[in-house]
Structures are given as structure tokens and as C-alpha cells.
PDB file of N, CA and C in Angstrom:
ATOM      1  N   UNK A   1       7.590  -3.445  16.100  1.00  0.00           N
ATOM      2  CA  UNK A   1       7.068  -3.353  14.765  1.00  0.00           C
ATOM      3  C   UNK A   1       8.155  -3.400  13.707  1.00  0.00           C
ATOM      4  N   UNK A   2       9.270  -3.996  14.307  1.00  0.00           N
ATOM      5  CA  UNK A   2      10.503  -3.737  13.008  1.00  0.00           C
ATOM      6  C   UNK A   2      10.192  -4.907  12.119  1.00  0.00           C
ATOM      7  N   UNK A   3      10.500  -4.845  11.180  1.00  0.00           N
ATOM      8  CA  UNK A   3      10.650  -5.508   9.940  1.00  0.00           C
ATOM      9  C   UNK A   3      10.601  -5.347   8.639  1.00  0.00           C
ATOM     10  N   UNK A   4       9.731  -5.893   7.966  1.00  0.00           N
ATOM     11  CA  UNK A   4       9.112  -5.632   6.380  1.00  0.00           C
ATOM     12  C   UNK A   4       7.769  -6.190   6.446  1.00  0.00           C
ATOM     13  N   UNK A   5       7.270  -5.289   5.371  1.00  0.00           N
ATOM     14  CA  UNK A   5       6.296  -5.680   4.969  1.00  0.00           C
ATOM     15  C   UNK A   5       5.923  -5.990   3.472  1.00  0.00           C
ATOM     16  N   UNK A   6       5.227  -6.954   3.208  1.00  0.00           N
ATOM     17  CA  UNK A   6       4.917  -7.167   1.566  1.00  0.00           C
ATOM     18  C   UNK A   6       3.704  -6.914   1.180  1.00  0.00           C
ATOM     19  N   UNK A   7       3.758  -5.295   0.411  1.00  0.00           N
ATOM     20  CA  UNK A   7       2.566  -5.007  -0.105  1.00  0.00           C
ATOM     21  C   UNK A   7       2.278  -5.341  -1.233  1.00  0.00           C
ATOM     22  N   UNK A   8       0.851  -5.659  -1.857  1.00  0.00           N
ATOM     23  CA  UNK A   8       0.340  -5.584  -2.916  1.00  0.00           C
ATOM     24  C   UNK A   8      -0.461  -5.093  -3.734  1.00  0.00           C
ATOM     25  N   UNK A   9      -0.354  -4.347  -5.004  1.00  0.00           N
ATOM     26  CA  UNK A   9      -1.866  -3.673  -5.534  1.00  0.00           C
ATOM     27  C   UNK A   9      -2.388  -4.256  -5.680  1.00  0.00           C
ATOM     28  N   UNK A  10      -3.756  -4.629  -5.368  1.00  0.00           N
ATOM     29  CA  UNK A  10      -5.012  -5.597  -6.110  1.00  0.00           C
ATOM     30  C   UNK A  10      -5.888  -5.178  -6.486  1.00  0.00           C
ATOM     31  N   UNK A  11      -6.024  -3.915  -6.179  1.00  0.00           N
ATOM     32  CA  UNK A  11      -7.292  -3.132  -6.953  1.00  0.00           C
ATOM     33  C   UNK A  11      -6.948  -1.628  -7.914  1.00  0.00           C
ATOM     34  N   UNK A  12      -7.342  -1.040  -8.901  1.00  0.00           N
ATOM     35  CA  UNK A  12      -7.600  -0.329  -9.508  1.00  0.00           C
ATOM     36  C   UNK A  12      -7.608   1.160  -8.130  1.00  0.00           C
ATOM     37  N   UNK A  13      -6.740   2.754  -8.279  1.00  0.00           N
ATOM     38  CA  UNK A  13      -7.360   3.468  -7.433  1.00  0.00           C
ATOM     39  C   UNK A  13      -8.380   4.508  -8.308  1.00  0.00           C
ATOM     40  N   UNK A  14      -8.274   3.773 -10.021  1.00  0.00           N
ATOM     41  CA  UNK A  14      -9.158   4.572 -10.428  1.00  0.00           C
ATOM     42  C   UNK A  14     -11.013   5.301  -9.563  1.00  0.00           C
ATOM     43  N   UNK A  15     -10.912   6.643  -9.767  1.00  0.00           N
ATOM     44  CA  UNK A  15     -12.482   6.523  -9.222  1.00  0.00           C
ATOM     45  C   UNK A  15     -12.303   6.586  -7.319  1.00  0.00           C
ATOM     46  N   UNK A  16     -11.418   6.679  -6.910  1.00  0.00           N
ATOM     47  CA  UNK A  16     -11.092   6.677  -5.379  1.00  0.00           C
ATOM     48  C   UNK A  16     -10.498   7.964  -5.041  1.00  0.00           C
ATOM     49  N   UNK A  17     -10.573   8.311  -4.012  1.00  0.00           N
ATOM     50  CA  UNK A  17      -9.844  10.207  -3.835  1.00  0.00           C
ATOM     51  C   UNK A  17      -8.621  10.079  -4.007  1.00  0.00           C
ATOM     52  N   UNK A  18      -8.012  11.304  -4.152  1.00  0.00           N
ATOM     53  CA  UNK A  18      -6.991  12.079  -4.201  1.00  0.00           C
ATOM     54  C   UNK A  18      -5.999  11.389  -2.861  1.00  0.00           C
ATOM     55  N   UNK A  19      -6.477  11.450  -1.799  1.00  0.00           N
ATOM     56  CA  UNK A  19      -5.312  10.815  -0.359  1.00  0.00           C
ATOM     57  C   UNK A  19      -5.204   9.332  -0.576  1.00  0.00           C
ATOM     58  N   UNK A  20      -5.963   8.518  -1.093  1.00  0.00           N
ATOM     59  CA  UNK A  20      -5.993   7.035  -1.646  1.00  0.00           C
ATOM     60  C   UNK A  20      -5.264   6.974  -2.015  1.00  0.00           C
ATOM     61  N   UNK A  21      -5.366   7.450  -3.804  1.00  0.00           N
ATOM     62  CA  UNK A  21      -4.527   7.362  -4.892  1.00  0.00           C
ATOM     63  C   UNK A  21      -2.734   7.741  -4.190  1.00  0.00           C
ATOM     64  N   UNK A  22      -2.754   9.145  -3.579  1.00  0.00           N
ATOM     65  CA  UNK A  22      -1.563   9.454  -3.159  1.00  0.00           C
ATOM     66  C   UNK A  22      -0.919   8.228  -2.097  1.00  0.00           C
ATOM     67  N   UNK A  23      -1.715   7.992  -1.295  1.00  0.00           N
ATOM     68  CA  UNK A  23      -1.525   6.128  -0.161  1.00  0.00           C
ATOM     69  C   UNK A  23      -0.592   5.351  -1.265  1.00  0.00           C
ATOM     70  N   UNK A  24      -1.461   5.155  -1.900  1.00  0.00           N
ATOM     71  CA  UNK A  24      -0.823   3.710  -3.103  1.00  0.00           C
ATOM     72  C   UNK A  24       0.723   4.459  -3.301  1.00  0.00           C
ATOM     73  N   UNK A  25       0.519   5.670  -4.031  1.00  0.00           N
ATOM     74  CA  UNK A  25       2.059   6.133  -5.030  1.00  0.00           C
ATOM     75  C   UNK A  25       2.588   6.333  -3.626  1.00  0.00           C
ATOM     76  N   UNK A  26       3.084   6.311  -2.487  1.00  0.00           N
ATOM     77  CA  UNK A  26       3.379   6.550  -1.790  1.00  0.00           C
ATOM     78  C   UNK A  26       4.271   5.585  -1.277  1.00  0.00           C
ATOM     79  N   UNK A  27       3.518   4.201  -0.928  1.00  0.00           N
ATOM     80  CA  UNK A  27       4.057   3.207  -0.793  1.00  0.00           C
ATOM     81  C   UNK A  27       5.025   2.633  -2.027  1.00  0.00           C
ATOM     82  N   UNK A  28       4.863   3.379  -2.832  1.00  0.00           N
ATOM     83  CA  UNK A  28       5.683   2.873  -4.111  1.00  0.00           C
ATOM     84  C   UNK A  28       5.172   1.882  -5.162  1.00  0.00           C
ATOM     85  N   UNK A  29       3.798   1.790  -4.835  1.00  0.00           N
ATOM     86  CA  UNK A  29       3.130   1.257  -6.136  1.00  0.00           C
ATOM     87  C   UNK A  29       2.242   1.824  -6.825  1.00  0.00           C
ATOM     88  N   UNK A  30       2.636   1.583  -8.719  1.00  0.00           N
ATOM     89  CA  UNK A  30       2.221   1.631  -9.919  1.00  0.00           C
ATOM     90  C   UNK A  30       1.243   0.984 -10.442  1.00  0.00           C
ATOM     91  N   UNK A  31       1.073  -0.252 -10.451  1.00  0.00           N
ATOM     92  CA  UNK A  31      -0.328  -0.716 -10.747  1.00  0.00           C
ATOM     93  C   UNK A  31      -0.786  -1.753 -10.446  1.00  0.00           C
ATOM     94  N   UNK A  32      -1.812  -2.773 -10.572  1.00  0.00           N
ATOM     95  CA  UNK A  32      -2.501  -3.526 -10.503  1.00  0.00           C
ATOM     96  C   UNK A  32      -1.474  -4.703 -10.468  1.00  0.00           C
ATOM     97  N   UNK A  33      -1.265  -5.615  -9.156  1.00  0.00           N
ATOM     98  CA  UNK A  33      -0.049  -6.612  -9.566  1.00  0.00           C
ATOM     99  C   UNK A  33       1.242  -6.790  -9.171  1.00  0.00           C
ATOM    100  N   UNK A  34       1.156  -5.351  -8.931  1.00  0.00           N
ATOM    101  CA  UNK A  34       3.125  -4.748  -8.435  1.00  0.00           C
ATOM    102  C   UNK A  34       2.803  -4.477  -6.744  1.00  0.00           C
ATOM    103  N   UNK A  35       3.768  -5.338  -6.587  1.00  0.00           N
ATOM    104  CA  UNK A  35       4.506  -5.888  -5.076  1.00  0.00           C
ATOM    105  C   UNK A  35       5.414  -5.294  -4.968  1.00  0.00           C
ATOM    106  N   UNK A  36       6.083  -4.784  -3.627  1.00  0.00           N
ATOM    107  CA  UNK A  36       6.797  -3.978  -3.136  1.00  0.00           C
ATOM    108  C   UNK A  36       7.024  -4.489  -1.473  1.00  0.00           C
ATOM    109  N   UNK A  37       8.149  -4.360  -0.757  1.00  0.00           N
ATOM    110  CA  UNK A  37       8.616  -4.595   0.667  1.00  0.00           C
ATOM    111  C   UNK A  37       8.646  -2.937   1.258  1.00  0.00           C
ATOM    112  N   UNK A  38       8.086  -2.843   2.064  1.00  0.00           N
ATOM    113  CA  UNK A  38       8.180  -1.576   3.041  1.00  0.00           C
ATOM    114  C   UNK A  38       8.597  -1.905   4.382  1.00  0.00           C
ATOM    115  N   UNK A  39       9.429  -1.214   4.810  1.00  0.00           N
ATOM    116  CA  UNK A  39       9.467  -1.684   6.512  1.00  0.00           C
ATOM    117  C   UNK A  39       8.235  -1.500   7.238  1.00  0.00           C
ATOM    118  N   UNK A  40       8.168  -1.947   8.352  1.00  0.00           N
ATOM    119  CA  UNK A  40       6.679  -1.822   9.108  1.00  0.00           C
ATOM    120  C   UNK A  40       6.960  -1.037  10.207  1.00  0.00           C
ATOM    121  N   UNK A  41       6.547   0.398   9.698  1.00  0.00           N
ATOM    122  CA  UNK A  41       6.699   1.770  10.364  1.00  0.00           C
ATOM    123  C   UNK A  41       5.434   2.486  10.447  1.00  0.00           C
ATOM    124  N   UNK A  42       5.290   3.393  11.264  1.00  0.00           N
ATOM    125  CA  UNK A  42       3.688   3.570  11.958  1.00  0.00           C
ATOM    126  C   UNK A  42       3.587   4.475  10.494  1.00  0.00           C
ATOM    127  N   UNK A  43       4.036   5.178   9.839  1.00  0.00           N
ATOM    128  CA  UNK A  43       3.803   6.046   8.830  1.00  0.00           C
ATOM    129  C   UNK A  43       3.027   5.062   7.637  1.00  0.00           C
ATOM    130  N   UNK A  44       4.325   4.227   7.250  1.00  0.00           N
ATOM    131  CA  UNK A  44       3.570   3.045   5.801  1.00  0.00           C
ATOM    132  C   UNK A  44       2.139   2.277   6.555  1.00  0.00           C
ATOM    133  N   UNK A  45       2.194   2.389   7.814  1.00  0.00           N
ATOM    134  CA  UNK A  45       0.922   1.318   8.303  1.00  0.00           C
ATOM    135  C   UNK A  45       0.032   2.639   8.112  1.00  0.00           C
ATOM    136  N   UNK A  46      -0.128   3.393   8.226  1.00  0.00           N
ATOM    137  CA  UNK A  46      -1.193   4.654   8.166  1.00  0.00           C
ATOM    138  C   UNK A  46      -1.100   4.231   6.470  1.00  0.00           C
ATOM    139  N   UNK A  47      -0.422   4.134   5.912  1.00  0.00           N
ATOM    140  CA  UNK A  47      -0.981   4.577   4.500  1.00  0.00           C
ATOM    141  C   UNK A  47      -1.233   3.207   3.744  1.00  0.00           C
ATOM    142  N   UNK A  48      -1.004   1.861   4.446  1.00  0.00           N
ATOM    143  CA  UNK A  48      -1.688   0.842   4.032  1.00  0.00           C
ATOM    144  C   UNK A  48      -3.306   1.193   4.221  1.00  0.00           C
ATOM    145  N   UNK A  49      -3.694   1.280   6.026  1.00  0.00           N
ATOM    146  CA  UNK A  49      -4.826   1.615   6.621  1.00  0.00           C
ATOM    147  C   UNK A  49      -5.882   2.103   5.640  1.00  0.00           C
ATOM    148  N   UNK A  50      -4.777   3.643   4.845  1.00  0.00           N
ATOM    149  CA  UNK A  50      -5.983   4.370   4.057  1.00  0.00           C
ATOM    150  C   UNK A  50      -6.277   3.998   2.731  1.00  0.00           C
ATOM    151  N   UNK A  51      -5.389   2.620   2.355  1.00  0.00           N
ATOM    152  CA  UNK A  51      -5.881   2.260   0.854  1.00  0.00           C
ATOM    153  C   UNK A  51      -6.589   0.419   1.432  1.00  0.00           C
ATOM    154  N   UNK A  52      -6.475  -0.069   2.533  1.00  0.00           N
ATOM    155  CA  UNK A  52      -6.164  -1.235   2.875  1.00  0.00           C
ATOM    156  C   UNK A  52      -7.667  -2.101   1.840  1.00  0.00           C
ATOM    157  N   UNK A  53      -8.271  -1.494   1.439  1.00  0.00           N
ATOM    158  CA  UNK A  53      -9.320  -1.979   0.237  1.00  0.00           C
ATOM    159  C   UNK A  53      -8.936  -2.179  -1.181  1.00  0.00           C
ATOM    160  N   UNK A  54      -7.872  -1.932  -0.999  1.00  0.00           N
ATOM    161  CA  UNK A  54      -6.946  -1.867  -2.716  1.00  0.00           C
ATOM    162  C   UNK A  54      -5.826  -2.689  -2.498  1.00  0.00           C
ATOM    163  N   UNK A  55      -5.546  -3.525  -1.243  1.00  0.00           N
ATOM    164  CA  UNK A  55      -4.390  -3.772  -1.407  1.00  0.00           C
ATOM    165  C   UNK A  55      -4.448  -5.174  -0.743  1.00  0.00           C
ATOM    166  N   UNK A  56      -3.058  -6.428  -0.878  1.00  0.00           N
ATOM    167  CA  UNK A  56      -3.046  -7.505  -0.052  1.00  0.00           C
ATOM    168  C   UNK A  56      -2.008  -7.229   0.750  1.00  0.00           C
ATOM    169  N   UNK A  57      -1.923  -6.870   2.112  1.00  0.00           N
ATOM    170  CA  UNK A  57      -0.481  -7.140   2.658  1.00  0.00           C
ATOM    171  C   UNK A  57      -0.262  -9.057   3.712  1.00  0.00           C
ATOM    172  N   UNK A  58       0.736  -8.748   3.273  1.00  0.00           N
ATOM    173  CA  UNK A  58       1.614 -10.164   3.996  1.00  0.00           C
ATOM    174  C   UNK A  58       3.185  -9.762   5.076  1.00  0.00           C
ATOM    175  N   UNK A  59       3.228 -10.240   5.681  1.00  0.00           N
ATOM    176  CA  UNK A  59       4.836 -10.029   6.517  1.00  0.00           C
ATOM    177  C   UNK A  59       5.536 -10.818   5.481  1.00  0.00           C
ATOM    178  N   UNK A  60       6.886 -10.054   5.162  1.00  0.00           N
ATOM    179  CA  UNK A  60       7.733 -10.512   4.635  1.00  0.00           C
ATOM    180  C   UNK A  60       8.968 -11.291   5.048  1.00  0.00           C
TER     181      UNK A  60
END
């Protein structure tokens, strides 16, 4: 599972719980648009998992 990953916000976490919202700021994104590289570690894949409706990922 080594590498990167390229996440993306695509959705709003307005209106979504508290562990969502925390998923997104977690991975290190701010808002609607903003892309970010994470390595692909069982932790960031759990917290893609729990927003994976808000977000686009791609391998980087």
C-alpha cells in the first residue's frame, strides 16, 4: 500500500456529522476544490472511507 494518494474535496461537509467533518480536516482539506497528496496508509484510507461521499480520490 506504499505510495500517495490524491485527494479531493468535492462536496460541501456542511450538514454532515462531527467524525465526517473531522475525516475531511484531517486529511488536510479546507474546502470545496482543494487537493492534497496523502500517503496510502491504513489510517488516511479509514478516513477517506468515512467521508468517501465528499470526496474524489486518484493514485498519485
Amino acid at each position: 500500500m506504499s505510495g500517495k494518494i490524491k485527494v479531493t474535496q468535492v462536496k460541501s461537509t456542511a450538514g454532515h456529522l462531527r467524525n465526517i467533518r473531522a475525516s475531511v480536516r484531517g486529511l488536510g482539506l479546507r474546502r470545496i476544490g482543494h487537493a492534497v497528496e496523502v500517503l496510502d496508509t491504513a489510517p488516511n484510507r479509514g478516513m477517506i472511507n468515512t467521508a468517501v461521499h465528499l470526496l474524489s480520490v486518484e493514485k498519485a
